[in-house]
Protein backbone atom coordinates (compact mmCIF):
# COMPACT_ATOMS: atom_id res chain seq x y z
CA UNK A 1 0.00 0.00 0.00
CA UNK A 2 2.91 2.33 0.67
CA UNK A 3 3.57 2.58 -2.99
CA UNK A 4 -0.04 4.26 -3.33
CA UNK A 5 1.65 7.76 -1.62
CA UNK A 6 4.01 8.53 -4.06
CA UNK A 7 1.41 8.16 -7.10
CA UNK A 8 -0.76 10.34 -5.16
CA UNK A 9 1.69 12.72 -4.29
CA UNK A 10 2.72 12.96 -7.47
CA UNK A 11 -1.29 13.30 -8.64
CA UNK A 12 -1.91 15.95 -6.36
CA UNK A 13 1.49 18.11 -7.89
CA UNK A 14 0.32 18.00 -11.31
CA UNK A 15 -2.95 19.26 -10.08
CA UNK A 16 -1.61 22.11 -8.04
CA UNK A 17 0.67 23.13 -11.05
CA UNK A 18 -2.66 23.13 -13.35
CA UNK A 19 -4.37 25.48 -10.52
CA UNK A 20 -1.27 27.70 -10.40
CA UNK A 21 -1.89 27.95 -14.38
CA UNK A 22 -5.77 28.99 -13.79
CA UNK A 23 -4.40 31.36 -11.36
CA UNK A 24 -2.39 32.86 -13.68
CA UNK A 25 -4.91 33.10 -16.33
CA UNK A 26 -7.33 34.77 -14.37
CA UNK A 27 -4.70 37.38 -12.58
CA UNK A 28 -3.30 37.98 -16.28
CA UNK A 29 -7.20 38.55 -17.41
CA UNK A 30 -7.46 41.10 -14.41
CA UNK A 31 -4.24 42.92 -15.89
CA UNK A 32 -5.91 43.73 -20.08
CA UNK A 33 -9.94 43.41 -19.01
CA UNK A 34 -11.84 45.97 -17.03
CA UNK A 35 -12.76 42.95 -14.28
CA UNK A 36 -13.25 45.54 -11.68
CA UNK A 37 -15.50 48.90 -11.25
CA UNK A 38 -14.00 52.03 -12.49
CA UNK A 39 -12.15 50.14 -16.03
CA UNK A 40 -14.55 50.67 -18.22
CA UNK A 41 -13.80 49.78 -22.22
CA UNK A 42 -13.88 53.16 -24.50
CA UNK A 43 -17.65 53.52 -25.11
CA UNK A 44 -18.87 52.05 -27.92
CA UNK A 45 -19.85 54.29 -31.25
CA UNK A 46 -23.35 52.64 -31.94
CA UNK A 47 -25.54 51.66 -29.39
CA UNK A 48 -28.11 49.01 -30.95
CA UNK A 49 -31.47 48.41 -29.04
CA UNK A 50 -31.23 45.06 -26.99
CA UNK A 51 -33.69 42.70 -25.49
CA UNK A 52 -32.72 41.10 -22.49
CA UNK A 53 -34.41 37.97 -21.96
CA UNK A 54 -34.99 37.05 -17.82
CA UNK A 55 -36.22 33.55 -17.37
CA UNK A 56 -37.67 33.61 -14.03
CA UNK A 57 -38.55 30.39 -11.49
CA UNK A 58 -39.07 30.83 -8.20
CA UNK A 59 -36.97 33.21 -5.48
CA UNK A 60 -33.52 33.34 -6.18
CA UNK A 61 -31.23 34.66 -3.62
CA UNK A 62 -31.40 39.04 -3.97
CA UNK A 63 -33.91 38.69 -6.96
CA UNK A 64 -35.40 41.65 -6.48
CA UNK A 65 -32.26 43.54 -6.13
CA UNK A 66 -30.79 41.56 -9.23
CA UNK A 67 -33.83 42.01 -11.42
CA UNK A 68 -33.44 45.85 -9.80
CA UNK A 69 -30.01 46.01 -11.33
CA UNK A 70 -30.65 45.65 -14.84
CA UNK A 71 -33.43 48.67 -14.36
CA UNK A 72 -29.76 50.89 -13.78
CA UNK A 73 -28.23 50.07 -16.65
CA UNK A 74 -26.26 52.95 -18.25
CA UNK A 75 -27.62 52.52 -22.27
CA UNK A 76 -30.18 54.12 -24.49
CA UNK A 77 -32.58 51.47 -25.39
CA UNK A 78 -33.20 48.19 -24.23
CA UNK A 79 -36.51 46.10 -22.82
CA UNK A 80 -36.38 43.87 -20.17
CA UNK A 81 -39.38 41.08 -20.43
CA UNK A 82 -39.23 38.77 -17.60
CA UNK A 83 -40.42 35.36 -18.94
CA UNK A 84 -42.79 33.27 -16.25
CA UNK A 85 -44.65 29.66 -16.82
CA UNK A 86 -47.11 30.02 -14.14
CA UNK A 87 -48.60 32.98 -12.38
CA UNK A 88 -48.78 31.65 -9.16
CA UNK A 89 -45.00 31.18 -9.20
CA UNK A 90 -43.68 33.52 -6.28
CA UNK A 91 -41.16 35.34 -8.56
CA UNK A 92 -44.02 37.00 -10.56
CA UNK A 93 -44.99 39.01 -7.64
CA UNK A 94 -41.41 40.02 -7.64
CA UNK A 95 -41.53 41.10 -11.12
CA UNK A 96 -44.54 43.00 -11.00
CA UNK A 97 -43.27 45.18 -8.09
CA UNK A 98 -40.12 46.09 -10.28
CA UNK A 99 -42.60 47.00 -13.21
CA UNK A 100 -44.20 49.36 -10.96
CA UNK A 101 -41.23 50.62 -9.44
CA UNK A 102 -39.56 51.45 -12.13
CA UNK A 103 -42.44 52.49 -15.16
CA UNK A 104 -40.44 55.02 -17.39
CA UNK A 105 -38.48 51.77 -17.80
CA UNK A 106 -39.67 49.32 -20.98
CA UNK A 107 -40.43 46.02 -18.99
CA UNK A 108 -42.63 43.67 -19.58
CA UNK A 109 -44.11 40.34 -17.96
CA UNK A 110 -44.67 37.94 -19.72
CA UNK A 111 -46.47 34.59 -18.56
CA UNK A 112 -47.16 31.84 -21.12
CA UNK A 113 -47.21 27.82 -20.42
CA UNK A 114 -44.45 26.73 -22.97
CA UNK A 115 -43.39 22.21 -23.54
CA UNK A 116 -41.33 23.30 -26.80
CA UNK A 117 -38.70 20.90 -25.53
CA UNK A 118 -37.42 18.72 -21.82
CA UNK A 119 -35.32 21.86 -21.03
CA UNK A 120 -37.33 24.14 -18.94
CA UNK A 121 -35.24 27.01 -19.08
CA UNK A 122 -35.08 27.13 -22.65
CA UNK A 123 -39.11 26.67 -22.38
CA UNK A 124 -39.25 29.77 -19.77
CA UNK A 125 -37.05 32.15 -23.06
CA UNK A 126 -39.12 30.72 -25.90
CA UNK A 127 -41.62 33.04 -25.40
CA UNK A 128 -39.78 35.83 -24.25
CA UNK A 129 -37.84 35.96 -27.56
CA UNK A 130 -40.86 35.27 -29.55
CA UNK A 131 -42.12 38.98 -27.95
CA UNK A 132 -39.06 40.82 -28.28
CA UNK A 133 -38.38 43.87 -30.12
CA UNK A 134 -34.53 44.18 -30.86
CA UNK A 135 -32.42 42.93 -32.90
CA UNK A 136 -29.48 42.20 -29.99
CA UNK A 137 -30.70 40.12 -27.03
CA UNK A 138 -28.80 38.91 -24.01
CA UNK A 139 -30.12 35.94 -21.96
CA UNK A 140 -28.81 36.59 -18.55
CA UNK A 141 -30.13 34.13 -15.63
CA UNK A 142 -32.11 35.64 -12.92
CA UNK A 143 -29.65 34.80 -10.02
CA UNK A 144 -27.04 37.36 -11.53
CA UNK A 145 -26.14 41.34 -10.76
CA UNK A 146 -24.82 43.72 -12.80
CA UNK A 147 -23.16 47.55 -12.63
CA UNK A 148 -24.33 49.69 -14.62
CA UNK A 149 -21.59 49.38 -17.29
CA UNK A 150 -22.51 46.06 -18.16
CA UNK A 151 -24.23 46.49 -21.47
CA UNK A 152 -21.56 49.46 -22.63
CA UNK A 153 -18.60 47.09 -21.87
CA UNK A 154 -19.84 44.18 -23.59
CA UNK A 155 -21.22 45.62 -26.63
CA UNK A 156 -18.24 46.69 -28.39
CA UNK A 157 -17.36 43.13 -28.77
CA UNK A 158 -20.37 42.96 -31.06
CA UNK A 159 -19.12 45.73 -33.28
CA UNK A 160 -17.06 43.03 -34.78
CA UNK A 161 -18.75 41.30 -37.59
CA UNK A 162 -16.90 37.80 -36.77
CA UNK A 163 -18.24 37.74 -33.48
CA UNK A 164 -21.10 35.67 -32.87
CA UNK A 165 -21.70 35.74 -29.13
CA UNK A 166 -20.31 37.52 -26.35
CA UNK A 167 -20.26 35.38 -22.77
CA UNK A 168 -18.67 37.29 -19.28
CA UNK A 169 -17.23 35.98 -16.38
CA UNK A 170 -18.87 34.93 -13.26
CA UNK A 171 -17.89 35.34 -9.73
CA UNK A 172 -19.77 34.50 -6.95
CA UNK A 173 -21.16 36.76 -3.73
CA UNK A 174 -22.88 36.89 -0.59
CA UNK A 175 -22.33 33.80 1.53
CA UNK A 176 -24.29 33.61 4.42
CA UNK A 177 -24.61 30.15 4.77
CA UNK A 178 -22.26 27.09 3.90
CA UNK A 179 -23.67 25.68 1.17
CA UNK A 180 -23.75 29.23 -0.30
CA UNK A 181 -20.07 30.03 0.79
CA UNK A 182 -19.02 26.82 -1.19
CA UNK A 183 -20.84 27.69 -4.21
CA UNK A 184 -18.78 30.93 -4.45
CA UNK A 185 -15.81 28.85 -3.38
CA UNK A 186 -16.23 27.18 -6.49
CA UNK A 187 -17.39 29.44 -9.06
CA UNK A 188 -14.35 31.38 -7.76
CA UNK A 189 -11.72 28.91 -8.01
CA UNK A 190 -12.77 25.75 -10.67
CA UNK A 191 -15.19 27.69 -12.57
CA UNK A 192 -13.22 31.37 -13.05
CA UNK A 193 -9.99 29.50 -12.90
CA UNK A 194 -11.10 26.76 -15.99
CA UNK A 195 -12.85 29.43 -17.80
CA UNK A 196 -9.93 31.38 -17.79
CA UNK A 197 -7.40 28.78 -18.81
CA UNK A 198 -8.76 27.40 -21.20
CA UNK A 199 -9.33 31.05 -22.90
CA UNK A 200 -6.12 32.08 -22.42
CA UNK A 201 -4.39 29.31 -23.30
CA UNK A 202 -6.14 27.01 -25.62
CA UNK A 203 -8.25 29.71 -27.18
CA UNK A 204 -11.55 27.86 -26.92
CA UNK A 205 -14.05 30.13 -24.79
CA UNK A 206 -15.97 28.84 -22.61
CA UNK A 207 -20.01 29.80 -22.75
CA UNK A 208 -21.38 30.39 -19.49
CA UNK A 209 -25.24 30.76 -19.90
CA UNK A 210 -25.82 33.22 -17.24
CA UNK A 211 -24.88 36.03 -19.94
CA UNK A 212 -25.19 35.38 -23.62
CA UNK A 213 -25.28 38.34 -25.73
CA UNK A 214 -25.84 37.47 -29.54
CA UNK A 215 -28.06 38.92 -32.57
CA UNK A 216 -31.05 37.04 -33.76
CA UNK A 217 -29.93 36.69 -37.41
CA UNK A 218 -26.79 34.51 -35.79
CA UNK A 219 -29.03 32.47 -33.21
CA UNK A 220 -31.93 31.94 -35.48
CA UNK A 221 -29.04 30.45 -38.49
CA UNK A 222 -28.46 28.08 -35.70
CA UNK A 223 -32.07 26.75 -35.35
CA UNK A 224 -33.00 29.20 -32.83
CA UNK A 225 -33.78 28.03 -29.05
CA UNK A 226 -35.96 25.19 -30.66
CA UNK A 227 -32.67 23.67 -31.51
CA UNK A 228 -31.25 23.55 -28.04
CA UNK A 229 -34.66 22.47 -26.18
CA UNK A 230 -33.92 19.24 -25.48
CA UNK A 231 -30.65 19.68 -24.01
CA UNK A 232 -29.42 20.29 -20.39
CA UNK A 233 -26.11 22.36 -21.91
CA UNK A 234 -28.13 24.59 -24.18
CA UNK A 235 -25.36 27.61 -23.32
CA UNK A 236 -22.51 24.64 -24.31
CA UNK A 237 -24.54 23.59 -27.53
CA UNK A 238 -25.41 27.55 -28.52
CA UNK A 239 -21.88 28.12 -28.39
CA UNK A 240 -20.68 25.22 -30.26
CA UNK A 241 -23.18 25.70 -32.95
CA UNK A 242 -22.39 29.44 -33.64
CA UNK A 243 -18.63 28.63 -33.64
CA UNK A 244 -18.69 25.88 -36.08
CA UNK A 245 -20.54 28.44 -38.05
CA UNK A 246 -17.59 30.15 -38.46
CA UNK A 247 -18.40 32.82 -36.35
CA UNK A 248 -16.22 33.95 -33.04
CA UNK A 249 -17.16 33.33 -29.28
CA UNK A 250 -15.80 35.91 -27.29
CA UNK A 251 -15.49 36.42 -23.24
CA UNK A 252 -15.63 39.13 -22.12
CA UNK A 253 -13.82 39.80 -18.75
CA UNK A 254 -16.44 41.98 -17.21
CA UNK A 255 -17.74 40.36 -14.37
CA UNK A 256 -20.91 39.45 -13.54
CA UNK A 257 -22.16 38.80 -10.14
CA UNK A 258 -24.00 35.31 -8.87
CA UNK A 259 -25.48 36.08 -5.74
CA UNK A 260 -25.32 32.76 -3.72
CA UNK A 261 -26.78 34.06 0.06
CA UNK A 262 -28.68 31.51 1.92
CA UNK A 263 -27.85 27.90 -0.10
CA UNK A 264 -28.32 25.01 1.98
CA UNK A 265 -26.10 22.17 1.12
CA UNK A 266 -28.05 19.80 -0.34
CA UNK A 267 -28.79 22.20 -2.89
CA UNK A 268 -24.62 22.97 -3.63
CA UNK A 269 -24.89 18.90 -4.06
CA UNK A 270 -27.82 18.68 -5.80
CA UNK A 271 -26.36 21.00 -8.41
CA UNK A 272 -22.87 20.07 -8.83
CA UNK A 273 -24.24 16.65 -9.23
CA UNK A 274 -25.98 17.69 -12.22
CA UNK A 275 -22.92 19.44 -12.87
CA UNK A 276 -21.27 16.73 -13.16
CA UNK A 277 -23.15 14.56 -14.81
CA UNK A 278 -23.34 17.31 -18.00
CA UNK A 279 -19.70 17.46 -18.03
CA UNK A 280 -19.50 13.36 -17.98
CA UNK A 281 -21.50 13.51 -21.35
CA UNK A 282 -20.32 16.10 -22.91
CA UNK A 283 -16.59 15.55 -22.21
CA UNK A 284 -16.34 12.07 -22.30
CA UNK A 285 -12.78 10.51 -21.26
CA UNK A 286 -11.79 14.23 -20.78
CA UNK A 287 -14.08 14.28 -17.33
CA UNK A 288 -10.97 12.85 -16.00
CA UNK A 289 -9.07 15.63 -16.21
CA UNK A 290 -11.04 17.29 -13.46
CA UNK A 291 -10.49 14.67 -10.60
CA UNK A 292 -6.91 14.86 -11.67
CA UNK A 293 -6.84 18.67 -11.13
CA UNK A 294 -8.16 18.32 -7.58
CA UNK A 295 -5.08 18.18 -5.78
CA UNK A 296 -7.04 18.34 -2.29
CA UNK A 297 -8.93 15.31 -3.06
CA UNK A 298 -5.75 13.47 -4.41
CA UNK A 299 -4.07 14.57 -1.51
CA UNK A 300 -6.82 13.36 1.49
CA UNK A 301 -6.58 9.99 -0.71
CA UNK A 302 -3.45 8.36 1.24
CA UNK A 303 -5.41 9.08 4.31
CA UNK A 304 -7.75 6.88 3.65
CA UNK A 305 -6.54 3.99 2.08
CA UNK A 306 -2.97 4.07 3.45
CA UNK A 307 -4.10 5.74 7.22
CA UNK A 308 -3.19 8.72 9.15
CA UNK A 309 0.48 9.31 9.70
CA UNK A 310 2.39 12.04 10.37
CA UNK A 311 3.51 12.29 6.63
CA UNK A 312 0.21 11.74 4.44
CA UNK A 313 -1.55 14.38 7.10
CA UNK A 314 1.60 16.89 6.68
CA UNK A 315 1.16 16.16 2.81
CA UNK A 316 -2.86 16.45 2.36
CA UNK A 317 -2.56 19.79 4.92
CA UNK A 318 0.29 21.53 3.00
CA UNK A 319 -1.56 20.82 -0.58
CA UNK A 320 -4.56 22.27 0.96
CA UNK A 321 -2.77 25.62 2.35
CA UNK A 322 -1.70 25.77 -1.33
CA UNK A 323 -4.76 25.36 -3.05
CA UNK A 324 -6.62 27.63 -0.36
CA UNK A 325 -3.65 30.10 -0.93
CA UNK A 326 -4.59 29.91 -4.73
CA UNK A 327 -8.47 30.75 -4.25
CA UNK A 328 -7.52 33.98 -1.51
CA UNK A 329 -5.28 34.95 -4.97
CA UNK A 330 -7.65 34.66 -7.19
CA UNK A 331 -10.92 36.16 -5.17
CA UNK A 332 -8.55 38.95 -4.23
CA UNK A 333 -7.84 39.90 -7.82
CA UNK A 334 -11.56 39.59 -9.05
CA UNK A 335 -12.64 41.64 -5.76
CA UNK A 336 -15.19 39.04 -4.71
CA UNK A 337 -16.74 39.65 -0.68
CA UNK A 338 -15.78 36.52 0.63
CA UNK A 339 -14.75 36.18 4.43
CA UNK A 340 -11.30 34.26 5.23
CA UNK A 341 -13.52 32.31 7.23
CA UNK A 342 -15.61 31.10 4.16
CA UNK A 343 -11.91 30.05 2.24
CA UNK A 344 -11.32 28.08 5.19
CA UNK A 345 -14.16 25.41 3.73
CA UNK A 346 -12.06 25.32 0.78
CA UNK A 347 -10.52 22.11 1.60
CA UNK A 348 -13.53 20.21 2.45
CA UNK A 349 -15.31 21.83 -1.06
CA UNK A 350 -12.82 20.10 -2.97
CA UNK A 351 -13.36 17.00 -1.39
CA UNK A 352 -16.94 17.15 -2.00
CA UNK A 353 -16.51 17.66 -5.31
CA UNK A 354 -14.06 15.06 -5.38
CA UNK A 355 -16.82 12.35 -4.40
CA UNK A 356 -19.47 14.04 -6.39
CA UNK A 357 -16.90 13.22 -9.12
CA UNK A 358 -18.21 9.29 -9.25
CA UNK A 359 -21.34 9.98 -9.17
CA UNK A 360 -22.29 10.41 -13.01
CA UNK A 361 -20.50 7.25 -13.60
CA UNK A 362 -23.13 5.32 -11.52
CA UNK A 363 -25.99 7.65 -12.28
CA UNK A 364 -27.96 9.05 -15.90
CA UNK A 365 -30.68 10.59 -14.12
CA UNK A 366 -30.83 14.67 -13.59
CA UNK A 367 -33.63 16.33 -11.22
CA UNK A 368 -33.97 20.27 -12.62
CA UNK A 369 -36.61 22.01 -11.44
CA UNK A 370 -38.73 19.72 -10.10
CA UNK A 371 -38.47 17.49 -12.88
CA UNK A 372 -36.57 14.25 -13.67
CA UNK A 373 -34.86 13.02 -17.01
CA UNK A 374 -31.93 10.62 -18.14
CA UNK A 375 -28.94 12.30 -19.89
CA UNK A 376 -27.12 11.15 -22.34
CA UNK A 377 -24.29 11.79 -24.53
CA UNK A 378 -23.90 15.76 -25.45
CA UNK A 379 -26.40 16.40 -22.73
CA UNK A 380 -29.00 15.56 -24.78
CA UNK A 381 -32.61 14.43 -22.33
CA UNK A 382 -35.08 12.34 -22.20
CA UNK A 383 -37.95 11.54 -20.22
CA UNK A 384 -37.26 9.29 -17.16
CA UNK A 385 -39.31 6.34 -17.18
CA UNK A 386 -42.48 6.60 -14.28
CA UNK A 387 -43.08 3.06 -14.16
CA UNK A 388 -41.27 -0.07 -15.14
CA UNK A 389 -38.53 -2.31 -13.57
CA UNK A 390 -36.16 0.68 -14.76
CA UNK A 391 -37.73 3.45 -12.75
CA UNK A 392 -37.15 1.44 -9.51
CA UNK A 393 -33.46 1.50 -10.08
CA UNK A 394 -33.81 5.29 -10.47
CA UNK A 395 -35.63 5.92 -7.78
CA UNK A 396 -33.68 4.05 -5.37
CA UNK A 397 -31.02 5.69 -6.57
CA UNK A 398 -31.88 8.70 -5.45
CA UNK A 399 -33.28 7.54 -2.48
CA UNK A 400 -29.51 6.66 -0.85
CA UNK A 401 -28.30 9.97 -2.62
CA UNK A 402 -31.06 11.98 -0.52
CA UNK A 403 -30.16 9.66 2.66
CA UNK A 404 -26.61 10.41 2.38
CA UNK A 405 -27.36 14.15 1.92
């Protein structure tokens, strides 16, 4: 068994020089973008008309103030038409109040029952887009805040006729609760870090669906959001799809904020789980890459197969002071609010994540908003079977998932 150290050791190394790499990306992002308030871009010469596109489900953390944001935005012309299934869902009341608060502003409500596809998010924007006005939209996520230079920075990307669609950075805020602080955690440290890297230095940009800016003309030569509504990646497949069209996918370094306040953690594992799975389908063989590149997890490994000695718990405690080093570095430079007491779970996120990790090898099913569907290759859904010998294994499955949360 002692031969088991040195090949995690040597794991957890390879994984820590990969971080350093993200870390690097991301701090030289902060050096050329405006990440931070008060670097704004040169103002664009042509402001077009956009339509931004709110799919709204139930009370995200700050919704009001993040729907409240976008009513601040420093442009000429743009509509905001928050996009609703039901009436009765709680978030409508929220919407309403910000239509009334804010009247010189062009918003508009807009509830319509929508089963285009198995993707209810993409079902929420159908009809939203089928209502809008302008040319330009941007589908931004209803959990996300923005300054008031969002739209002015990002546009100018647009101005260039190669450009396709125009994605932003995300880092997470608030925190008041674990399962929130890890969420930040991670969208702070895998997420910004991997989005960064693999901009920076394999050129392929990563699409983050909580801000997609694009014209119609370029999403409707795609097949429009009929063509993604039976996916769970439909940011991933949008992306892909405009880029093999020969058009450019750009990311923009402005950030935009993901208020994460008041997560329990069942909910951080009920997403990264889902997470997970995506990434599984989409990446194949490649998924692999990401337990490799969790040096904590790699690290804590000798611990428990080997035991606790004075050199595996010096080993797995020294990786960890690096990797949490790593994260302080990197929500430093992108000026996120997190507490040094919230990167002190930094050790045991990463080995969450590292067990979540297994998980979509054992497991096709994906519950998203209240509903449940197998995944399979690309992301691609399908109903989950109600009845049947195979809906048994399913739901037992996620009966020991839910005991063990």
């Amino acid at each position: 068994m002692e031969i088991l150290f040195p090949i995690f050791a040597a794991l957890s190394i390879i994984g820590l020089l990969a971080y350093a790499l993200q870390v690097w990306a991301v701090r030289c992002r902060a050096a050329h973008t405006p990440l931070l308030a008060g670097e704004e871009k040169s103002s664009p010469r042509l402001f077009p008309s956009v339509s931004i596109l709110k799919p709204l489900k139930g009370l995200d953390d700050n919704l009001f103030d993040n729907l409240e944001s976008f009513c601040r935005l420093d442009y000429p012309e743009y509509e905001i038409i928050c996009s609703l299934q039901n009436e009765n869902d709680p978030a409508c009341k929220v919407a309403r109040h910000i239509k009334e608060k804010y009247p010189e502003k062009d918003i508009t409500v807009h509830i319509e029952r929508c089963v285009s596809g198995l993707n209810p998010k993409v079902n929420n924007l159908i009809p939203a887009y089928r209502i809008s006005k302008y040319s330009h939209i941007l589908i931004s996520d209803s959990n996300v805040m923005v300054r008031s230079d969002y739209l002015k920075s990002i546009m100018p990307e647009m101005q260039d006729p190669s450009v396709g669609l125009v994605s932003n950075l995300i880092r997470g805020m608030g925190g008041s609760s674990i399962g929130a602080a890890m969420e930040n955690l991670h969208l702070n440290s895998f997420v910004m870090g991997s989005v960064s890297f693999l901009d920076k230095f394999l050129k392929m940009p990563c699409v983050v669906g909580k801000s997609m800016l694009m014209k119609k003309e370029d999403l409707e030569a795609i097949g429009g959001l009929a063509g993604v509504n039976d996916v769970l990646a439909e940011d991933y497949l949008i992306g892909k799809k405009i880029y093999e069209r020969g058009k450019r996918v750009v990311l923009s370094g402005h950030l935009v904020d993901n208020v994460n306040e008041y997560w329990g953690f069942r909910k951080f594992l009920n997403r990264h789980t889902r997470w997970g799975k995506l990434r599984w389908q989409i990446g194949g063989f490649k998924y692999i890459s990401e337990l490799i590149c969790n040096p904590v997890f790699m690290a804590v490994m000798p611990m428990l197969l080997i035991g606790i000695s004075l050199k595996t718990a010096a080993f797995a405690a020294g990786v960890s002071l690096c990797k949490l080093t790593g994260d302080f570095l990197i929500g430093r430079k992108i000026g996120t609010d997190m507490t040094l007491s919230s990167y002190m779970l930094s050790p045991l996120k990463d080995i969450v994540i590292g067990i979540i990790w297994f998980v979509p090898l054992l497991s096709k099913t994906v519950i998203w908003r209240g509903n449940r569907y197998l995944i399979g290759k690309d992301s691609i859904l399908s109903p989950c079977p109600d009845t049947g010998l195979m809906s048994y294994k399913y739901r037992i499955f996620d009966t020991i998932k839910e005991r063990l949360a």
